[in-house]
PDB file of N, CA and C in Angstrom:
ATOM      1  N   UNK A   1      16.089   1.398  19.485  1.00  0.00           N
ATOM      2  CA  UNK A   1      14.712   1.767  19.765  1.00  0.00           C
ATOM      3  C   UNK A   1      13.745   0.931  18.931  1.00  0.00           C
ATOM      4  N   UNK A   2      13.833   0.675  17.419  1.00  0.00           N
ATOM      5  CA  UNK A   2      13.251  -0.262  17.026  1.00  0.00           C
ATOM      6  C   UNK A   2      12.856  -1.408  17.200  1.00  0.00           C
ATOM      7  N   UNK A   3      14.108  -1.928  17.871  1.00  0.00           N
ATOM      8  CA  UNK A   3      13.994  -3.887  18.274  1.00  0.00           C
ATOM      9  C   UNK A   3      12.958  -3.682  19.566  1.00  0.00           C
ATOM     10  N   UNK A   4      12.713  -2.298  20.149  1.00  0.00           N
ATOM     11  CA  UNK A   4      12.246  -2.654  21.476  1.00  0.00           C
ATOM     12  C   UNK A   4      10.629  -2.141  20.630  1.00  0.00           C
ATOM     13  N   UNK A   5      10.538  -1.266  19.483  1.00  0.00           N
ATOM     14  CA  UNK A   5       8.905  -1.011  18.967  1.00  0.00           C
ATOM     15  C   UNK A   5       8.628  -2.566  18.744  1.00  0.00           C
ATOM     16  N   UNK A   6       9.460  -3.387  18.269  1.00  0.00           N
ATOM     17  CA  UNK A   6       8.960  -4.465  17.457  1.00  0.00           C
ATOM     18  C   UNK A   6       8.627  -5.282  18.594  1.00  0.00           C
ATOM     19  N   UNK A   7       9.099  -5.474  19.729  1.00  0.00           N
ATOM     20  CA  UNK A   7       8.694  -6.445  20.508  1.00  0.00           C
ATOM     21  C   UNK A   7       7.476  -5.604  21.058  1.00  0.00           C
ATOM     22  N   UNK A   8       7.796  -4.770  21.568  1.00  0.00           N
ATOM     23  CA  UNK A   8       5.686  -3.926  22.075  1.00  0.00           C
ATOM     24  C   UNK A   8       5.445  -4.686  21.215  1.00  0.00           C
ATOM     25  N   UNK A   9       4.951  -4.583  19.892  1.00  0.00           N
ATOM     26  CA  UNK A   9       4.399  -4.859  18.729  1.00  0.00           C
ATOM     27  C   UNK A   9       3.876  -5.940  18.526  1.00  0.00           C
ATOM     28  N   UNK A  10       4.867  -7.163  18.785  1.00  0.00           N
ATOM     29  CA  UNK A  10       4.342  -8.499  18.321  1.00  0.00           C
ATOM     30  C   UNK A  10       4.533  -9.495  19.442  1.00  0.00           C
ATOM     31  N   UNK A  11       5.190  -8.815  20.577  1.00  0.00           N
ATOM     32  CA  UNK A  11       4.945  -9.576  22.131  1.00  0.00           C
ATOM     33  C   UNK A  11       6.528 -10.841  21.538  1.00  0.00           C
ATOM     34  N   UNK A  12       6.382 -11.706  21.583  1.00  0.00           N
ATOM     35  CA  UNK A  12       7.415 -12.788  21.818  1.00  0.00           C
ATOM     36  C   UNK A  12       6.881 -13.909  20.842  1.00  0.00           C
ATOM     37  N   UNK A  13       6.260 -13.281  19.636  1.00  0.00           N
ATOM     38  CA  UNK A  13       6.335 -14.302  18.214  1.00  0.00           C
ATOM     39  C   UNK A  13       7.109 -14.252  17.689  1.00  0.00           C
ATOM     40  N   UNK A  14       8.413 -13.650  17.447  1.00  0.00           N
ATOM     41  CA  UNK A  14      10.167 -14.132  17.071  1.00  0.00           C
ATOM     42  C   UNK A  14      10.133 -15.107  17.749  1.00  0.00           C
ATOM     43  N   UNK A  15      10.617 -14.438  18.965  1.00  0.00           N
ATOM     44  CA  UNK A  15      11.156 -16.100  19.940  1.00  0.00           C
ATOM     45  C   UNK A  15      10.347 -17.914  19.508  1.00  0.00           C
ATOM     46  N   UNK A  16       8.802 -17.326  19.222  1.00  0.00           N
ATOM     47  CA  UNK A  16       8.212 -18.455  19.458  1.00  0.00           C
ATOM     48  C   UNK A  16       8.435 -18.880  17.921  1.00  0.00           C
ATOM     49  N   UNK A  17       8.716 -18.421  16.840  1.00  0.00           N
ATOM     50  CA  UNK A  17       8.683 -18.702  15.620  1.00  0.00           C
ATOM     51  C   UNK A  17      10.620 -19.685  15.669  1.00  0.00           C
ATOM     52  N   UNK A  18      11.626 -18.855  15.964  1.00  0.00           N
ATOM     53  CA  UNK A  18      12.371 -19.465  16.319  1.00  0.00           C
ATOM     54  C   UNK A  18      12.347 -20.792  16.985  1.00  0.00           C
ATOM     55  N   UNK A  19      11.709 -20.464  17.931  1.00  0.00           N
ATOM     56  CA  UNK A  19      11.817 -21.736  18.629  1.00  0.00           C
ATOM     57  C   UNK A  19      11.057 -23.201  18.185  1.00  0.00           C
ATOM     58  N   UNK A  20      10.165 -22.771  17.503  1.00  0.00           N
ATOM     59  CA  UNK A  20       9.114 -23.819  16.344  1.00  0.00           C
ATOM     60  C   UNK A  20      10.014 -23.983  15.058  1.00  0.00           C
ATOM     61  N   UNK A  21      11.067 -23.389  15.064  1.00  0.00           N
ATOM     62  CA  UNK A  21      12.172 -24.216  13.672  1.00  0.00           C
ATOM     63  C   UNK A  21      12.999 -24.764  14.767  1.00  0.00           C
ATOM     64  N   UNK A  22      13.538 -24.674  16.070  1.00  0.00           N
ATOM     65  CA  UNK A  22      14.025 -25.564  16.739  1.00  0.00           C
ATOM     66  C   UNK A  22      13.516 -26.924  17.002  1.00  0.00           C
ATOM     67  N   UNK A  23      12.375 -27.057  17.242  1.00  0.00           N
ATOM     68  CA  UNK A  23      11.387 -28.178  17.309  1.00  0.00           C
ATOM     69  C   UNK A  23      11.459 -28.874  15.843  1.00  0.00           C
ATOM     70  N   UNK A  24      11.818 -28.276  14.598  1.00  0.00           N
ATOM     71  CA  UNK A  24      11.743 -29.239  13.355  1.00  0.00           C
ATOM     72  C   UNK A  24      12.917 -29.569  13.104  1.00  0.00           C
ATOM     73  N   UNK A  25      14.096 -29.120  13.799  1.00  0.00           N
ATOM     74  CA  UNK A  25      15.436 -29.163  13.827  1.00  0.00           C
ATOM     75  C   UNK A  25      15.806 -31.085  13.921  1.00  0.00           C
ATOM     76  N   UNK A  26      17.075 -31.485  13.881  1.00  0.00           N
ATOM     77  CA  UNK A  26      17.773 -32.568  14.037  1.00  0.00           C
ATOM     78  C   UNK A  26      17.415 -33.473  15.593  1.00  0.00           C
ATOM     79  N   UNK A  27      17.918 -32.757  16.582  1.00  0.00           N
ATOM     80  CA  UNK A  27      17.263 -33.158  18.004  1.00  0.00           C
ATOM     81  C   UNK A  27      15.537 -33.601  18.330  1.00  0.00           C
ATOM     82  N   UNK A  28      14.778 -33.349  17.526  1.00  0.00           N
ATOM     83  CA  UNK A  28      13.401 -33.321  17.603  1.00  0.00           C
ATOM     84  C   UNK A  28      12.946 -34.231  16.719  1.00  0.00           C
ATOM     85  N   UNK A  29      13.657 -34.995  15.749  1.00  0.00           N
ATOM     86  CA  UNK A  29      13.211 -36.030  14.906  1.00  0.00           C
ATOM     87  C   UNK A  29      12.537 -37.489  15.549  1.00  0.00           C
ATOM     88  N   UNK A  30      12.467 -37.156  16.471  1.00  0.00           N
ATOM     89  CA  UNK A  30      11.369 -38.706  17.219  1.00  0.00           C
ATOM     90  C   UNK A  30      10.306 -37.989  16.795  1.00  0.00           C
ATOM     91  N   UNK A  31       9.951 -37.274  16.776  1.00  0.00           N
ATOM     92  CA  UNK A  31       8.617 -36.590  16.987  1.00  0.00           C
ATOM     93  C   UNK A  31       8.009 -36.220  15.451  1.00  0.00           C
ATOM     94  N   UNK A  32       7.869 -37.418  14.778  1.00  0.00           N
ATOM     95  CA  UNK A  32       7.258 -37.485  13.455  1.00  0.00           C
ATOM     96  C   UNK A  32       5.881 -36.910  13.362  1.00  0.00           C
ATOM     97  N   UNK A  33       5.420 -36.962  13.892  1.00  0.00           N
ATOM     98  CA  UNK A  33       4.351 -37.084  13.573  1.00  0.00           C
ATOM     99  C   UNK A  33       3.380 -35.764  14.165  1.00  0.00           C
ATOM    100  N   UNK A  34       4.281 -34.770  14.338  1.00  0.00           N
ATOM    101  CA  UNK A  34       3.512 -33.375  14.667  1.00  0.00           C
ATOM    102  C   UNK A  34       4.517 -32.515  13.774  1.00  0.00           C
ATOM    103  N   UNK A  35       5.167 -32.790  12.823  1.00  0.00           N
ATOM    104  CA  UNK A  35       5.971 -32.047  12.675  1.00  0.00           C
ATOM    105  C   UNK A  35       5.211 -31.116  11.470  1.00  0.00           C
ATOM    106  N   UNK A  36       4.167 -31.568  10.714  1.00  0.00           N
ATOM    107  CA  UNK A  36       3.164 -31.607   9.567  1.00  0.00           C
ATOM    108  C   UNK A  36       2.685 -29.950  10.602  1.00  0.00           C
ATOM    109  N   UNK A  37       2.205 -30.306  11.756  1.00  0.00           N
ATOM    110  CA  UNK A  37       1.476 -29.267  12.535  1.00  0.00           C
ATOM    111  C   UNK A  37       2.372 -28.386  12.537  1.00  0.00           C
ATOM    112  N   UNK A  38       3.597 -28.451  13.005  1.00  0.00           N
ATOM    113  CA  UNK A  38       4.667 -27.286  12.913  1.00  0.00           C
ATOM    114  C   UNK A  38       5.015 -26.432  12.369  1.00  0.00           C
ATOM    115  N   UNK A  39       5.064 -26.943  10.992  1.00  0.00           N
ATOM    116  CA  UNK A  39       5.459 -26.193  10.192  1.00  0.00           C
ATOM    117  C   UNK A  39       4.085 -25.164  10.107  1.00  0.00           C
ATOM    118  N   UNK A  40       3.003 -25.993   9.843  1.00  0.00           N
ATOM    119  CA  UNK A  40       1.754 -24.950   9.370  1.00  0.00           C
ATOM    120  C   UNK A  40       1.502 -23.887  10.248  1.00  0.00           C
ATOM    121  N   UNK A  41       1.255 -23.951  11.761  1.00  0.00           N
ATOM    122  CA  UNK A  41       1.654 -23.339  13.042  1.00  0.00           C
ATOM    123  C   UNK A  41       2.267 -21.744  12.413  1.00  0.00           C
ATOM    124  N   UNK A  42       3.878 -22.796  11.965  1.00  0.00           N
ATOM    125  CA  UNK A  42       4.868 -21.810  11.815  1.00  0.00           C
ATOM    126  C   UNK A  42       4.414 -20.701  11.113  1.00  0.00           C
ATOM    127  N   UNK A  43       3.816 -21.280   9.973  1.00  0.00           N
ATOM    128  CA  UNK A  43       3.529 -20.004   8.866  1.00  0.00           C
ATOM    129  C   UNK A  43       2.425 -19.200   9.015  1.00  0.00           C
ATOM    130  N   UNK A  44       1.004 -20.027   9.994  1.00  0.00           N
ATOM    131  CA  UNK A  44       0.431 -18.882  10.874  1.00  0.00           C
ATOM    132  C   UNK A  44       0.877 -18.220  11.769  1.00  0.00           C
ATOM    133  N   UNK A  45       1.947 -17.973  12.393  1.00  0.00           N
ATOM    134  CA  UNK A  45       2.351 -17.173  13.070  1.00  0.00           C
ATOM    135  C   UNK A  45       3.062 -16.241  12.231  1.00  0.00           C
ATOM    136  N   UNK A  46       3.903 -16.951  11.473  1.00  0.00           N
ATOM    137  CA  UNK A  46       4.508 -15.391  10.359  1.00  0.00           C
ATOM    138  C   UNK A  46       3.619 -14.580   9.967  1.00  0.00           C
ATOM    139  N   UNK A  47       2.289 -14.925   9.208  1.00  0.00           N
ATOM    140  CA  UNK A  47       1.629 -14.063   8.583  1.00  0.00           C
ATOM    141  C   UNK A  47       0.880 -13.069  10.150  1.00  0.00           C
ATOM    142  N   UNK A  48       0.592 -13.703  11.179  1.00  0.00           N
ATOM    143  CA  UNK A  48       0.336 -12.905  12.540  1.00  0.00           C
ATOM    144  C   UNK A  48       1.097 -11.755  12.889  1.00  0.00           C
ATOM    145  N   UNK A  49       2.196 -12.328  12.733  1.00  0.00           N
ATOM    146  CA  UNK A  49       3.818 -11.161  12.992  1.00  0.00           C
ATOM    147  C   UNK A  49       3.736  -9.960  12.002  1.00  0.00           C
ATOM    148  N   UNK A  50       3.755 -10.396  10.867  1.00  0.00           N
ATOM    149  CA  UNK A  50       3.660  -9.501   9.737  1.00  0.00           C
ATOM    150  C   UNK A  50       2.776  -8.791   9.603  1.00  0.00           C
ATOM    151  N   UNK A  51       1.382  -9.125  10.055  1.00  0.00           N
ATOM    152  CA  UNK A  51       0.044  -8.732  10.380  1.00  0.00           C
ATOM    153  C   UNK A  51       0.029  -7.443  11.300  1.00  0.00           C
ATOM    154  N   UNK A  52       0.823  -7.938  12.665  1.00  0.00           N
ATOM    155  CA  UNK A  52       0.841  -6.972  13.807  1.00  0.00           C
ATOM    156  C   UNK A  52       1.908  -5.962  13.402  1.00  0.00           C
ATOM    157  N   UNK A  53       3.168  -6.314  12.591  1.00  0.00           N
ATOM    158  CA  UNK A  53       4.134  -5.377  12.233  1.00  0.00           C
ATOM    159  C   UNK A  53       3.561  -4.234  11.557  1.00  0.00           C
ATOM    160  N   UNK A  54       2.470  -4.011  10.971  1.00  0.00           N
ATOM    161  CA  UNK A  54       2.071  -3.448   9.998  1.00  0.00           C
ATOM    162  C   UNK A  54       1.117  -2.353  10.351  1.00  0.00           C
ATOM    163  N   UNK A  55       0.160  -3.120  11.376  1.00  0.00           N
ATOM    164  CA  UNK A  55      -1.328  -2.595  11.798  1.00  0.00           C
ATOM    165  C   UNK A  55       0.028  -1.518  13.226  1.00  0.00           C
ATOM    166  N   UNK A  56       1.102  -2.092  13.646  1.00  0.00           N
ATOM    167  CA  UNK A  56       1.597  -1.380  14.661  1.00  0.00           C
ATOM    168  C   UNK A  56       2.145  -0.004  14.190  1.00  0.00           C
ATOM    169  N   UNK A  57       2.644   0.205  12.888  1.00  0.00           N
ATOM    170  CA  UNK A  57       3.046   0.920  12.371  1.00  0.00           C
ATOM    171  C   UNK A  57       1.411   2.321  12.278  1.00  0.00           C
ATOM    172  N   UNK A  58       0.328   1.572  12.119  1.00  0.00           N
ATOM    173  CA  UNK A  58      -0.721   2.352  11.656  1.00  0.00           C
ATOM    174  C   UNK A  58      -1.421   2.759  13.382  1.00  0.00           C
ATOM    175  N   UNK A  59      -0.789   2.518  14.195  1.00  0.00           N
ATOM    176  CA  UNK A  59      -1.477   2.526  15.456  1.00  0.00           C
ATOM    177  C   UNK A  59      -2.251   3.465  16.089  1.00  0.00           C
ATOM    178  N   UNK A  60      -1.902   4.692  15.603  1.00  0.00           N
ATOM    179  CA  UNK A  60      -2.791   5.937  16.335  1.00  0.00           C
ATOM    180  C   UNK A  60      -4.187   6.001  15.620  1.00  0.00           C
ATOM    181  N   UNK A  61      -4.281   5.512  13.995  1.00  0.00           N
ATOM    182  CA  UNK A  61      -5.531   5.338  13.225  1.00  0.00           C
ATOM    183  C   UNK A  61      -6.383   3.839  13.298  1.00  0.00           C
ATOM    184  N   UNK A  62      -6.045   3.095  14.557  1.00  0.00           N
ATOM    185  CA  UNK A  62      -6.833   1.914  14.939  1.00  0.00           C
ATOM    186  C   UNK A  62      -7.552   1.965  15.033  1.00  0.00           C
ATOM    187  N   UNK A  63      -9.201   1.009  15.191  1.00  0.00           N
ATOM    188  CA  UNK A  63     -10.143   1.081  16.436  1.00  0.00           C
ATOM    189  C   UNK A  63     -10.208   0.535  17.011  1.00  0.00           C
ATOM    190  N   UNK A  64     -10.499   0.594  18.148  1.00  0.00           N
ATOM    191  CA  UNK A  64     -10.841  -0.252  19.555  1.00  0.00           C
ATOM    192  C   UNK A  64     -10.887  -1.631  19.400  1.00  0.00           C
ATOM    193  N   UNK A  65     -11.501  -2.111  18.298  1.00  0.00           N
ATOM    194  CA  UNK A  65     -11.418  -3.989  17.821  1.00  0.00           C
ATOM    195  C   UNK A  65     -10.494  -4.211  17.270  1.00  0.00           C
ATOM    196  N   UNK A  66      -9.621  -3.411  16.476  1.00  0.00           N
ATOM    197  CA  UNK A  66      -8.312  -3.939  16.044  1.00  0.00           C
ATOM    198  C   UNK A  66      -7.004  -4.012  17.232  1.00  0.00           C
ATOM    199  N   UNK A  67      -7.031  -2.665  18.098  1.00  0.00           N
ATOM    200  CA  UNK A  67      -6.104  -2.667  19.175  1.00  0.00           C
ATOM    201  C   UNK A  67      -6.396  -3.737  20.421  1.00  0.00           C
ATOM    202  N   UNK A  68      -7.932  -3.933  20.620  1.00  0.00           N
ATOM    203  CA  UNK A  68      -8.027  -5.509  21.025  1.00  0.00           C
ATOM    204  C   UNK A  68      -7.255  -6.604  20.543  1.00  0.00           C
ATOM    205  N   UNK A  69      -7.757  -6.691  19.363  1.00  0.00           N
ATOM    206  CA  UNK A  69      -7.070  -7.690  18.640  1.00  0.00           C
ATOM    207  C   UNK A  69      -5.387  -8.165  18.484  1.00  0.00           C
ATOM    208  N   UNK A  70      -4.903  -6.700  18.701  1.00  0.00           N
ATOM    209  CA  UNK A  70      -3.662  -6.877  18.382  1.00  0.00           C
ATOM    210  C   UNK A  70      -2.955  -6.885  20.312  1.00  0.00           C
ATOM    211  N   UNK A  71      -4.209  -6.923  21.395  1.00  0.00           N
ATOM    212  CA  UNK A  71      -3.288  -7.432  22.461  1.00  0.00           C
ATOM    213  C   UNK A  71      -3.507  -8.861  22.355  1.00  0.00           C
ATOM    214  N   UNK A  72      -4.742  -9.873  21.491  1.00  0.00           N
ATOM    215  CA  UNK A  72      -4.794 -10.728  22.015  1.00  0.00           C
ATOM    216  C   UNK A  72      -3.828 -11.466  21.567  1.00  0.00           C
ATOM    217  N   UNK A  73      -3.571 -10.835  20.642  1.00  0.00           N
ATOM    218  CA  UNK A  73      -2.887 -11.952  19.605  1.00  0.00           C
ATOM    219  C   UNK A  73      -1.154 -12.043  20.574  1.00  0.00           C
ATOM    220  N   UNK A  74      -0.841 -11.008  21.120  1.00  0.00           N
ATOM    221  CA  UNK A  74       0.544 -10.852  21.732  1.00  0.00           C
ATOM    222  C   UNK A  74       0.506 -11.555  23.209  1.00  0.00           C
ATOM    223  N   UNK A  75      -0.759 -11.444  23.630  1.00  0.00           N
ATOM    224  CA  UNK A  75      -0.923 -12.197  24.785  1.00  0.00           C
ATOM    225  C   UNK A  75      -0.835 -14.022  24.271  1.00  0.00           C
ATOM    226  N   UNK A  76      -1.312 -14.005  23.777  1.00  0.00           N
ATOM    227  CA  UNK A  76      -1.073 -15.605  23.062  1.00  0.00           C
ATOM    228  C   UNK A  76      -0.086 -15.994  22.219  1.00  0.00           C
ATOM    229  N   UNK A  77       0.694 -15.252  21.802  1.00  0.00           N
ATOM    230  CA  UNK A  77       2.446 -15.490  21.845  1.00  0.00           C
ATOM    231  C   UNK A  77       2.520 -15.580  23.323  1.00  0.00           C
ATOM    232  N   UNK A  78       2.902 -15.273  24.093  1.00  0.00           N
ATOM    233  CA  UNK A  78       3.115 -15.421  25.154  1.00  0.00           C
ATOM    234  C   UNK A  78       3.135 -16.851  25.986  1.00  0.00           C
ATOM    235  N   UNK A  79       1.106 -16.897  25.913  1.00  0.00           N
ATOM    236  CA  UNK A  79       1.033 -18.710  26.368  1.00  0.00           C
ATOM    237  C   UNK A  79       1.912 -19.655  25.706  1.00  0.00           C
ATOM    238  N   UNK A  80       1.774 -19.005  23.923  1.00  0.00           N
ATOM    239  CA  UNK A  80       2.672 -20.122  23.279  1.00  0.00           C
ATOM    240  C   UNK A  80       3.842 -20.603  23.506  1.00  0.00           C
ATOM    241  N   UNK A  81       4.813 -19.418  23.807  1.00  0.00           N
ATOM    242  CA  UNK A  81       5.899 -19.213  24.389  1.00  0.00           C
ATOM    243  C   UNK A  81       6.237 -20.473  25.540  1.00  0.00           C
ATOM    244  N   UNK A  82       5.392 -19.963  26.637  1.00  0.00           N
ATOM    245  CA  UNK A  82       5.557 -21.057  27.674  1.00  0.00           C
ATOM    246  C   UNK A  82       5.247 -22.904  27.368  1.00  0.00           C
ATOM    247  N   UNK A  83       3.937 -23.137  26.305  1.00  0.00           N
ATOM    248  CA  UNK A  83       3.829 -24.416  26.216  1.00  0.00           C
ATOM    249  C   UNK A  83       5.214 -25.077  25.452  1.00  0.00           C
ATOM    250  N   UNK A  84       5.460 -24.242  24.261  1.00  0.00           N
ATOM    251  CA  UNK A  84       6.520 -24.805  24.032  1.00  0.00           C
ATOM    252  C   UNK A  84       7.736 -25.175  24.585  1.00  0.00           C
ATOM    253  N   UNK A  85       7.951 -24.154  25.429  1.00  0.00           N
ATOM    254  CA  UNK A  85       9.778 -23.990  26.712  1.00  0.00           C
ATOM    255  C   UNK A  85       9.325 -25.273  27.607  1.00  0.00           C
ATOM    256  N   UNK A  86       8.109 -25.736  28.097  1.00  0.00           N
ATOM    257  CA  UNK A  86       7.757 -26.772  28.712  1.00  0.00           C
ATOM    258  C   UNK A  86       7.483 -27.769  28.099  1.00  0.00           C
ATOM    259  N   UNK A  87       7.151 -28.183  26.859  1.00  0.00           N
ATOM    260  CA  UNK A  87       7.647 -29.135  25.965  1.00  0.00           C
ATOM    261  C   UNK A  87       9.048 -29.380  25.691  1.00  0.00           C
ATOM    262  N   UNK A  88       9.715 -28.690  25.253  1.00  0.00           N
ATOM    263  CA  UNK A  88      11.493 -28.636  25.427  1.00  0.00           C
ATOM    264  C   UNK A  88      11.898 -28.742  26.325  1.00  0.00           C
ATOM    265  N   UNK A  89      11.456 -28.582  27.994  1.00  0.00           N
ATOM    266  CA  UNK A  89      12.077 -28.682  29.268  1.00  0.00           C
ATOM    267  C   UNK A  89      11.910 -30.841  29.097  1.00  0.00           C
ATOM    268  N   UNK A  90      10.321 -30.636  28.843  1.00  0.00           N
ATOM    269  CA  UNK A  90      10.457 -32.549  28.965  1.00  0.00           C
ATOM    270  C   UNK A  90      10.661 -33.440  28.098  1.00  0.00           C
ATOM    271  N   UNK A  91      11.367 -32.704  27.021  1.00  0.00           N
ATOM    272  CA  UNK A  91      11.965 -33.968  25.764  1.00  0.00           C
ATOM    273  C   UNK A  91      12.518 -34.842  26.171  1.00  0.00           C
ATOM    274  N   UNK A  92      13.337 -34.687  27.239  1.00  0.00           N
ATOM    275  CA  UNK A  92      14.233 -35.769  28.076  1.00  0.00           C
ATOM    276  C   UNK A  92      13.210 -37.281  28.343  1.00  0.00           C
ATOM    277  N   UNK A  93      12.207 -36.579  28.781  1.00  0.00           N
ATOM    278  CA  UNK A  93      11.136 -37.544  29.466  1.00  0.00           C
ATOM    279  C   UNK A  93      10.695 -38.742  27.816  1.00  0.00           C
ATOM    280  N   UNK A  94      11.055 -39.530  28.218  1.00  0.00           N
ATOM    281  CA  UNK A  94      10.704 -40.882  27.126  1.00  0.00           C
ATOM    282  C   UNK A  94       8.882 -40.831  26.817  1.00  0.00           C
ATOM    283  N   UNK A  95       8.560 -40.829  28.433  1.00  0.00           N
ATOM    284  CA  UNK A  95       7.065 -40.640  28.263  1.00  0.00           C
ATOM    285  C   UNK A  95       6.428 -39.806  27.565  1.00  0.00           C
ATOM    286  N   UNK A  96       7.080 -38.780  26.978  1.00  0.00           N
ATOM    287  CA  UNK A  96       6.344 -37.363  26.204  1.00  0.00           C
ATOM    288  C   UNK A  96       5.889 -37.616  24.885  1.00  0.00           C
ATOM    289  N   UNK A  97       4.513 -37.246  25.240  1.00  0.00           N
ATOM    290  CA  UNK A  97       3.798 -37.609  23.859  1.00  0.00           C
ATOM    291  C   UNK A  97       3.519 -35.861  23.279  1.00  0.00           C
ATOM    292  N   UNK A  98       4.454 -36.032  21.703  1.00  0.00           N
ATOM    293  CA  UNK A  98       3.984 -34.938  21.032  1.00  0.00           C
ATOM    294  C   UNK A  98       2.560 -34.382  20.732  1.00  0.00           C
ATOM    295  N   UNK A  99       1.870 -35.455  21.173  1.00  0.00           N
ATOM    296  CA  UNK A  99       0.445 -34.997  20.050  1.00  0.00           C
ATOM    297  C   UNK A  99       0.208 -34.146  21.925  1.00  0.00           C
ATOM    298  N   UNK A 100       0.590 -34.667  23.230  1.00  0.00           N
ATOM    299  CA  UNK A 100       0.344 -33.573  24.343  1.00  0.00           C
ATOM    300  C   UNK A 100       0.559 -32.334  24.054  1.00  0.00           C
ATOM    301  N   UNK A 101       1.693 -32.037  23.224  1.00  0.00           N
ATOM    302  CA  UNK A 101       2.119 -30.720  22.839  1.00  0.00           C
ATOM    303  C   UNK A 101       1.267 -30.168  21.940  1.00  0.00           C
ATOM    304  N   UNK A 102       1.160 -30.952  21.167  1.00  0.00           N
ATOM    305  CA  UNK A 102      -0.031 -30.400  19.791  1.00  0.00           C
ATOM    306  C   UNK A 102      -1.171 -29.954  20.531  1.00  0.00           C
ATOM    307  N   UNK A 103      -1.873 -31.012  21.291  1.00  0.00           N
ATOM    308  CA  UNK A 103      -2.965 -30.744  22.046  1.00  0.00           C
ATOM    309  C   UNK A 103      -3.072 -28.982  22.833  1.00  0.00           C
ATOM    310  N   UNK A 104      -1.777 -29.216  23.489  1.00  0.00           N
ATOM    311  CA  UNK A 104      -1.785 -27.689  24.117  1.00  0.00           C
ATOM    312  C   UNK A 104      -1.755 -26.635  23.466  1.00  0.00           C
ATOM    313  N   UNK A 105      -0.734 -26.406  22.196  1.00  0.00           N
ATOM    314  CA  UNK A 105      -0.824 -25.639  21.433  1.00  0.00           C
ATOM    315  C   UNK A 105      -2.250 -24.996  20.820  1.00  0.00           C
ATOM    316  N   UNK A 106      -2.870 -26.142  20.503  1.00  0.00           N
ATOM    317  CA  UNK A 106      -4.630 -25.876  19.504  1.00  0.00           C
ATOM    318  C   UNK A 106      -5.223 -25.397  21.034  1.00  0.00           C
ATOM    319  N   UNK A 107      -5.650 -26.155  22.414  1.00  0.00           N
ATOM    320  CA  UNK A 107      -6.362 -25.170  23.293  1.00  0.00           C
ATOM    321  C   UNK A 107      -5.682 -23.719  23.477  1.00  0.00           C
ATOM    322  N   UNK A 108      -4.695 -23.438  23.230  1.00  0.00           N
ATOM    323  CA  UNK A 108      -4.202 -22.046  23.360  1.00  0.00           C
ATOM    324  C   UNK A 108      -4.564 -21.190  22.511  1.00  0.00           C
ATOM    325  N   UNK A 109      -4.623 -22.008  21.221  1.00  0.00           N
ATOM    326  CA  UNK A 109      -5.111 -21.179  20.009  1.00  0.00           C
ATOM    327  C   UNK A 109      -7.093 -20.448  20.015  1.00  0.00           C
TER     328      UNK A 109
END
């Protein structure tokens, strides 16, 4: 029952935090030069996660701008989710320019 409060909770920022240490991983080393962004990314999203873990726990004493807040933020795990799985779908592609990925990431943000 927990693993399923925690995902209500923080929407699919595990997955996407995971998947942003996959991107700094061994396979992803062409890609010098966003990796600076990655990591930092990374650690705004932890403190987000940890953020929503917390305020979810306090949920019935919210107000209306924080329970906003805490869909937007899960709705945008979400987009993130997808730009990245579609960055990883076209690593193959020679043509793929990381800073495209970077780019998408910051308009999502």
């Amino acid at each position: 029952m927990e693993a399923a409060l925690v995902t209500v909770a923080t929407g699919v920022l595990k997955p996407v935090l995971g998947k942003l240490a996959t991107l700094l991983g061994d396979e992803y080393k062409r890609f010098k030069g966003v990796r600076k962004e990655i990591r930092s990314l990374t650690h705004e999203l932890a403190a987000m996660e940890a953020f929503l873990l917390k305020m979810s726990e306090e949920e019935e004493d919210l107000n209306v701008q924080d329970k906003v807040w805490m869909n937007e933020v899960r709705e945008l795990s979400y987009d993130m989710e997808d730009a990245i799985d579609d960055f990883m779908q076209s690593v193959g592609d020679k043509e793929e320019k990381p800073d495209g990925f970077i780019d998408k990431i910051k308009s999502i943000l």
